[in-house]
N, C-alpha and C. Protein backbone atom coordinates (compact mmCIF):
# COMPACT_ATOMS: atom_id res chain seq x y z
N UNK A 1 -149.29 62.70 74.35
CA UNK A 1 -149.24 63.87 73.49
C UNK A 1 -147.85 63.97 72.87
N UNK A 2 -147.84 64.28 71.73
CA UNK A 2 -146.49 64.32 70.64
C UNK A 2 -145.71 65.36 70.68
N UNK A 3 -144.36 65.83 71.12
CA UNK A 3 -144.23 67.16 71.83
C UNK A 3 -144.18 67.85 70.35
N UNK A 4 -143.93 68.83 70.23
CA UNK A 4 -144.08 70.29 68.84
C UNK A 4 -142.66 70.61 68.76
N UNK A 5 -142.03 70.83 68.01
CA UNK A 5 -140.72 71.49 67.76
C UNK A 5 -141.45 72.69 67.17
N UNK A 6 -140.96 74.10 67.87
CA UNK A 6 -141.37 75.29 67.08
C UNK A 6 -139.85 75.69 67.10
N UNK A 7 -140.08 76.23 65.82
CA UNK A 7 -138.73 77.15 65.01
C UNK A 7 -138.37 78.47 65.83
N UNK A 8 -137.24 78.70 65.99
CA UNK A 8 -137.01 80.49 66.51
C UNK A 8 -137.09 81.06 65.15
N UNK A 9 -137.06 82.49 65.68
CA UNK A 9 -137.94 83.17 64.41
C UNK A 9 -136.70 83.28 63.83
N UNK A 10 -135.26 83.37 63.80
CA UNK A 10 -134.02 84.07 63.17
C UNK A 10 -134.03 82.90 62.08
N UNK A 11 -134.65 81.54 62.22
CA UNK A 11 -134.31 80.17 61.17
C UNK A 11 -135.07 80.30 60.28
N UNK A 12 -136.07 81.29 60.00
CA UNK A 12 -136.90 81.50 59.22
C UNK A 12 -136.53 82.71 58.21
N UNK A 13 -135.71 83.32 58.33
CA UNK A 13 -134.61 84.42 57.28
C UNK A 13 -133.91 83.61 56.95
N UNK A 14 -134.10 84.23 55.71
CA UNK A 14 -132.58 83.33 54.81
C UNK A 14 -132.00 84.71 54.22
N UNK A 15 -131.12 85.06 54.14
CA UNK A 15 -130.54 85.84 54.04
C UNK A 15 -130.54 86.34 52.23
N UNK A 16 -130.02 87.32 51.95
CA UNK A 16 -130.10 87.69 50.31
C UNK A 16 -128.67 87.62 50.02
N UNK A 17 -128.86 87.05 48.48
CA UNK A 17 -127.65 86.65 47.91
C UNK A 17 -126.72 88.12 47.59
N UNK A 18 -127.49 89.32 47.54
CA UNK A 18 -126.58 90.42 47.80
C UNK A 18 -125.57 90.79 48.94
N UNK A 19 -126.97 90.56 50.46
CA UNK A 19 -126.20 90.83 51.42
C UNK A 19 -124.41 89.23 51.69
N UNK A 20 -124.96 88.33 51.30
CA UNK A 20 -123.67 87.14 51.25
C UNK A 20 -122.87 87.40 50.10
N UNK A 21 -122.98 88.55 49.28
CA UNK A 21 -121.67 88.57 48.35
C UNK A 21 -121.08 90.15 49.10
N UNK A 22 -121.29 90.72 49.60
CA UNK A 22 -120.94 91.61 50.24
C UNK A 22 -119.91 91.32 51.37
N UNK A 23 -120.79 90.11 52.15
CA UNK A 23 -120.24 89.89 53.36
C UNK A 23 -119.19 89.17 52.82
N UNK A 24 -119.04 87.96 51.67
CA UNK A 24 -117.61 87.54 51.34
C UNK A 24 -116.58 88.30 50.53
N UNK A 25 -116.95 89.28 50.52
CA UNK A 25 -116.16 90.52 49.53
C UNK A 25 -115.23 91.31 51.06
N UNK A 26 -115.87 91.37 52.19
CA UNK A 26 -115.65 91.87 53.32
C UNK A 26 -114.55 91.08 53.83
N UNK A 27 -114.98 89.14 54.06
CA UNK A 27 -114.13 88.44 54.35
C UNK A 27 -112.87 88.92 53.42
N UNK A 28 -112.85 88.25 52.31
CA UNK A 28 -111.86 87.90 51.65
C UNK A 28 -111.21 89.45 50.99
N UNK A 29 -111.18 90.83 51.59
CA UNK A 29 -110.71 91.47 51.83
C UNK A 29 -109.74 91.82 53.06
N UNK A 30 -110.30 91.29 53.83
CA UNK A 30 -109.75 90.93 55.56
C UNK A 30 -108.68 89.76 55.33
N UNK A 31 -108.81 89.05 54.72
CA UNK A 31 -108.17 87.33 54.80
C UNK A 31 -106.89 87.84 53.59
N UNK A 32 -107.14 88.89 52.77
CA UNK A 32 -105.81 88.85 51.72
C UNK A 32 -105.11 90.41 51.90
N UNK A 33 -103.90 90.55 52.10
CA UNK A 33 -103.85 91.88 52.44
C UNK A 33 -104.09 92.93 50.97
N UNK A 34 -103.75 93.67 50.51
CA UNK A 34 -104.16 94.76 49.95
C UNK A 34 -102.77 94.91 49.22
N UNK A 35 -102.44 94.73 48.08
CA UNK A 35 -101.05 95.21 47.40
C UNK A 35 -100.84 97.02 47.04
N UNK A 36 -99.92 96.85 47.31
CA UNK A 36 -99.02 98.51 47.11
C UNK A 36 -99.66 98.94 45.64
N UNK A 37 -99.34 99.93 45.29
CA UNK A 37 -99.91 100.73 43.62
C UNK A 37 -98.13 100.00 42.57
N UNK A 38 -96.92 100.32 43.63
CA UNK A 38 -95.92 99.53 42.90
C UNK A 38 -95.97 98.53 42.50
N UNK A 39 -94.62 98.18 42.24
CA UNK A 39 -93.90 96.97 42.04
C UNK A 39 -94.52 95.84 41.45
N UNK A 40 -94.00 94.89 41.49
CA UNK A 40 -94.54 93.34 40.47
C UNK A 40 -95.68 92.94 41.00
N UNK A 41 -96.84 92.71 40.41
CA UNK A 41 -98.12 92.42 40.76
C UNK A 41 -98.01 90.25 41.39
N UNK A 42 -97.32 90.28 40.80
CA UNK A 42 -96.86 88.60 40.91
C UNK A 42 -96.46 88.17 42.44
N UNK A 43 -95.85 89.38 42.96
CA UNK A 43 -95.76 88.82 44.12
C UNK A 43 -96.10 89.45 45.25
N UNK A 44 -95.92 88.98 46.26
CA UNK A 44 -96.90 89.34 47.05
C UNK A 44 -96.30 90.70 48.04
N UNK A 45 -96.95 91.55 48.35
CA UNK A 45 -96.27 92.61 49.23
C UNK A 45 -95.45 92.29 50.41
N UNK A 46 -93.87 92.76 50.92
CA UNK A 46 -93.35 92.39 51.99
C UNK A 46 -94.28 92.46 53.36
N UNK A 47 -94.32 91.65 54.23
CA UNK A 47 -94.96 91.60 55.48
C UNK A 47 -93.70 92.66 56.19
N UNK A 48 -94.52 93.42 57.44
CA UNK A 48 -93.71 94.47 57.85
C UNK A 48 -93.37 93.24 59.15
N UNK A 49 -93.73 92.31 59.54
CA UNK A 49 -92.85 91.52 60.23
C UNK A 49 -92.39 90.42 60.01
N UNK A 50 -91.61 90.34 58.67
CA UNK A 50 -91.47 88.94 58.14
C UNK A 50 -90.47 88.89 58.49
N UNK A 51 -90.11 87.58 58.85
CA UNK A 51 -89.36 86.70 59.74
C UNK A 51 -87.76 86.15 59.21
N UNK A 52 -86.91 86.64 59.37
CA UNK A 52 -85.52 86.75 58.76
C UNK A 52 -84.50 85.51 58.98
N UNK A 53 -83.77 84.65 57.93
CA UNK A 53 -82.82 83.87 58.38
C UNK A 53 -81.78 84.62 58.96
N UNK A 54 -80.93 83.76 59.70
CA UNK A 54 -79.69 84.26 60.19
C UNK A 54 -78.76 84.93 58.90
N UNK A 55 -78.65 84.27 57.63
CA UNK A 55 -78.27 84.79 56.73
C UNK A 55 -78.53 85.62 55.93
N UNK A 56 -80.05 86.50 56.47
CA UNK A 56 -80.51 87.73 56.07
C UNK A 56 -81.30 87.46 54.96
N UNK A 57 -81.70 86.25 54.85
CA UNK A 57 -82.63 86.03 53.75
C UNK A 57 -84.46 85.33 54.44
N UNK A 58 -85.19 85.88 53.38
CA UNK A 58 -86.69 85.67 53.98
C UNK A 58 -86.94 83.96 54.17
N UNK A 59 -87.27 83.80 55.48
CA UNK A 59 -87.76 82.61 56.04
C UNK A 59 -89.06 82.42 54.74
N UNK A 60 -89.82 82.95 54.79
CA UNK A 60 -90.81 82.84 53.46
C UNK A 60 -90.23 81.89 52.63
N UNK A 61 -89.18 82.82 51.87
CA UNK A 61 -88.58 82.64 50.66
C UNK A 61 -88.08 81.16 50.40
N UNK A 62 -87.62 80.51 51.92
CA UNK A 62 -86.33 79.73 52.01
C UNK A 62 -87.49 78.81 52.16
N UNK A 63 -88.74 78.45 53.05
CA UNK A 63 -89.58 77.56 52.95
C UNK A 63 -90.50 77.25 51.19
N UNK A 64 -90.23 78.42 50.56
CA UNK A 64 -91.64 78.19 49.48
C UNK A 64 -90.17 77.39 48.29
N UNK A 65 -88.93 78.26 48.79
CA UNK A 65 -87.85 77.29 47.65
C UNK A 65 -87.54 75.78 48.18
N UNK A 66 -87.40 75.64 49.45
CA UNK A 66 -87.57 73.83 49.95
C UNK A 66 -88.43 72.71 49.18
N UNK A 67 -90.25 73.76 49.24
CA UNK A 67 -91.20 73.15 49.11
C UNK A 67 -91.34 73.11 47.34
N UNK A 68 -90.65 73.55 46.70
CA UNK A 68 -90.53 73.64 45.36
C UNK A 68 -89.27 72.20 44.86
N UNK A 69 -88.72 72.61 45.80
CA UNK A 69 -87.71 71.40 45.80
C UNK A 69 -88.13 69.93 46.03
N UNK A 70 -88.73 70.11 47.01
CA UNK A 70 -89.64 68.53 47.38
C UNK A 70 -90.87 68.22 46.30
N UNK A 71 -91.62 69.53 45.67
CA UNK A 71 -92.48 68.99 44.44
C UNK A 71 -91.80 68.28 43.61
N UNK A 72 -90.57 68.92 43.02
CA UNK A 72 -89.60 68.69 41.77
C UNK A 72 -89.26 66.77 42.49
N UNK A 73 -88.79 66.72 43.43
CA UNK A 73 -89.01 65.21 43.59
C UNK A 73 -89.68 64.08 43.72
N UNK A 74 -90.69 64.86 44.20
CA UNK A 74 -92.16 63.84 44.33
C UNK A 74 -92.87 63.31 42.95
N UNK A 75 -92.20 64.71 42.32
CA UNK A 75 -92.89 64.63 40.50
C UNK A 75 -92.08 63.75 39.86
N UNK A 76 -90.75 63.90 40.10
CA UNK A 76 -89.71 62.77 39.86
C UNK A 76 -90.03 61.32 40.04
N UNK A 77 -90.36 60.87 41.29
CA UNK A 77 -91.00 59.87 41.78
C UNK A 77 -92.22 59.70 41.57
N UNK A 78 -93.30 60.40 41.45
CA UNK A 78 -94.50 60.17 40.76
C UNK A 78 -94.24 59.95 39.54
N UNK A 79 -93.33 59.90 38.38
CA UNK A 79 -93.05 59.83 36.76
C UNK A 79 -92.74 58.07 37.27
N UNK A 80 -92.20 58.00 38.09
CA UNK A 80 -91.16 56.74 38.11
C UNK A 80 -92.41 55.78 38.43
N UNK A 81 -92.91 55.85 39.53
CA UNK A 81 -94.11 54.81 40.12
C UNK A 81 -94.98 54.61 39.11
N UNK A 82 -95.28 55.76 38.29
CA UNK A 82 -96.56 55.83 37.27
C UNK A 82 -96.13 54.63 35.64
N UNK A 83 -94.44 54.97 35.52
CA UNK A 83 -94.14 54.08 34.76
C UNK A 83 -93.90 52.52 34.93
N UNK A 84 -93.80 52.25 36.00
CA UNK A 84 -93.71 50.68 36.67
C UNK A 84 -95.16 50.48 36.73
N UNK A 85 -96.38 51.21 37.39
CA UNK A 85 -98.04 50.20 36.96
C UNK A 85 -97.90 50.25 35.76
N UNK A 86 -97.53 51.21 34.65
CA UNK A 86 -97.82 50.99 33.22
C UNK A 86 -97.15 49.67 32.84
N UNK A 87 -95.80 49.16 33.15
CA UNK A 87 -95.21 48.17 33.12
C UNK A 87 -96.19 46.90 33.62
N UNK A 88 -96.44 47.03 34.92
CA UNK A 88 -97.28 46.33 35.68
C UNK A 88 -98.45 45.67 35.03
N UNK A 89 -98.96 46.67 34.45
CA UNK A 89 -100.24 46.48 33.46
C UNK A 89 -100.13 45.72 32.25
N UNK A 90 -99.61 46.05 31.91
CA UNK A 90 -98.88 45.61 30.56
C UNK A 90 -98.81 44.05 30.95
N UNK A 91 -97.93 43.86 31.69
CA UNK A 91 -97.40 42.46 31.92
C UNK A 91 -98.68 40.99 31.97
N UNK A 92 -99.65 42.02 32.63
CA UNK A 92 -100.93 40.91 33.45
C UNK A 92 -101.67 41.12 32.07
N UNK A 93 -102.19 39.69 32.00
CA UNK A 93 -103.06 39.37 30.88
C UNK A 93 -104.50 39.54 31.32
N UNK A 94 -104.80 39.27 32.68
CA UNK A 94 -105.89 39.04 33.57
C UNK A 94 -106.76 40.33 33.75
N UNK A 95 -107.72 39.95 34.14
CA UNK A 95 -108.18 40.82 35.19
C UNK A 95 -108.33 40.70 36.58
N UNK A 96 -106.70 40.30 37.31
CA UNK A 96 -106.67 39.73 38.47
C UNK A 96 -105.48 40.43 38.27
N UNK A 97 -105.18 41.59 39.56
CA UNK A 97 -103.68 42.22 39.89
C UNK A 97 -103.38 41.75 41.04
N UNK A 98 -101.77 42.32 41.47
CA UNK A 98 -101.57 42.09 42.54
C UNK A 98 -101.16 42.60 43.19
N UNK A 99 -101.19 42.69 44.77
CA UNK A 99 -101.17 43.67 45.83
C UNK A 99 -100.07 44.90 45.48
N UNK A 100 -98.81 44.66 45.02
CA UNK A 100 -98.03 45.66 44.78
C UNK A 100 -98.61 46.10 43.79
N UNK A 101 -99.09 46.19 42.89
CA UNK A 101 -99.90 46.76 41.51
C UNK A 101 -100.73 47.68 42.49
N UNK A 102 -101.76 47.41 43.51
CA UNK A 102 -102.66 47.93 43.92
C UNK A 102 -101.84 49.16 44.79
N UNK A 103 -100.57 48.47 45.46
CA UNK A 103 -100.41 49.64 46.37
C UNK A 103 -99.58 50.65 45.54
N UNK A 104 -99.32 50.30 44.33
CA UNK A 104 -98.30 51.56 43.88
C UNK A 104 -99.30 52.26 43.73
N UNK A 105 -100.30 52.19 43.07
CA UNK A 105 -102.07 53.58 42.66
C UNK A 105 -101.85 54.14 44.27
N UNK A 106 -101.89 53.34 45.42
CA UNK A 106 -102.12 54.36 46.55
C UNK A 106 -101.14 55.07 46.44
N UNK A 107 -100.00 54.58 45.84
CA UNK A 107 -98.52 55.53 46.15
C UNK A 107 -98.56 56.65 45.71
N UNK A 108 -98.96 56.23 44.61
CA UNK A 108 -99.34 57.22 43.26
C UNK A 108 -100.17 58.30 43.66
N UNK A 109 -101.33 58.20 44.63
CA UNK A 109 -102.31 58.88 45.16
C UNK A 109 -102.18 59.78 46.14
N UNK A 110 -101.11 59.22 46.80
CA UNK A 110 -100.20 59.79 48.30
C UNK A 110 -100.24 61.20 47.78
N UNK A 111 -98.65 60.66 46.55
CA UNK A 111 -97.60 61.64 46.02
C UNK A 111 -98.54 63.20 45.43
N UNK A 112 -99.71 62.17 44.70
CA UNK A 112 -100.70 63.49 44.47
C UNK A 112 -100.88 64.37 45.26
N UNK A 113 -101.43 63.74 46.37
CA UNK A 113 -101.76 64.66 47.64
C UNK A 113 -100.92 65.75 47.82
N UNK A 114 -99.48 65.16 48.20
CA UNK A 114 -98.90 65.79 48.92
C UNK A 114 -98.60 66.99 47.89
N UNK A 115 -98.69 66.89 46.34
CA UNK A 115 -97.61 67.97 45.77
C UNK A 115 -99.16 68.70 45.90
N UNK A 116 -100.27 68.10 45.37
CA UNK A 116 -101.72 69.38 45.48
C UNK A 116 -101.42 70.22 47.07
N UNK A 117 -101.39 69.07 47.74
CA UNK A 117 -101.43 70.18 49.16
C UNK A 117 -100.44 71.24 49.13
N UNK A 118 -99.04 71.36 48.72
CA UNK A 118 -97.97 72.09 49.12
C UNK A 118 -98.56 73.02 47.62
N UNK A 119 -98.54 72.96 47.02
CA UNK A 119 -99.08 73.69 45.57
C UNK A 119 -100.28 75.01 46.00
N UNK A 120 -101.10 74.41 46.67
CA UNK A 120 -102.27 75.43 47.21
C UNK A 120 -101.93 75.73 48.59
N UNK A 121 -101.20 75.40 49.46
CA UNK A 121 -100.49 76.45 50.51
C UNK A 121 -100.23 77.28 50.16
């Protein structure tokens, strides 16, 4: 005998696209805090426990200006790598490259990563 898979009854609701825009209106009310009626809409409201350098300046501040700093170089170096395959390319008559040709695109791909990732942090 062939055993039966029966369903529990809760797999058989599917829920309404009202009640799931509600419930992510709920989340993503919870997940972003709520800005003041003041000040610059651009940025974001002080955290009442944000975390202070020794030099009295926002740990925030001092990580998002680092990470602005390391884009500005990666973009630097992504201009540079991107102009050597163009070189690269150029040079080969073929349709046969070679391994450094191939690994600068990964390089190239890395550098993407990393500035998309720090960009949407």
């Amino acid at each position: 005998m062939k055993p039966v898979f029966v369903k529990p009854a809760f797999m058989n609701l599917r829920p309404r696209r009202s009640v799931l825009i509600i419930l992510l209106a709920a989340i993503s009310n919870v997940a972003s805090p709520q800005r003041g009626g003041g000040g610059d809409p651009s940025t974001p409201p002080p955290l009442s426990g944000e975390a202070k350098l020794p030099n009295g300046k926002s740990q925030r501040d001092a990580i998002l200006k680092a990470e602005h700093e390391q884009n500005l170089k990666d973009a630097a170096q992504l201009v540079d790598l991107a102009q050597q395959l163009q070189q690269d390319l150029e040079k080969n008559d073929t349709f046969v490259f070679s391994i450094s040709t191939l690994k600068k695109t990964d390089d190239i791909e890395k550098l993407v990563k990393k500035i998309r990732s720090r960009l949407r942090h």
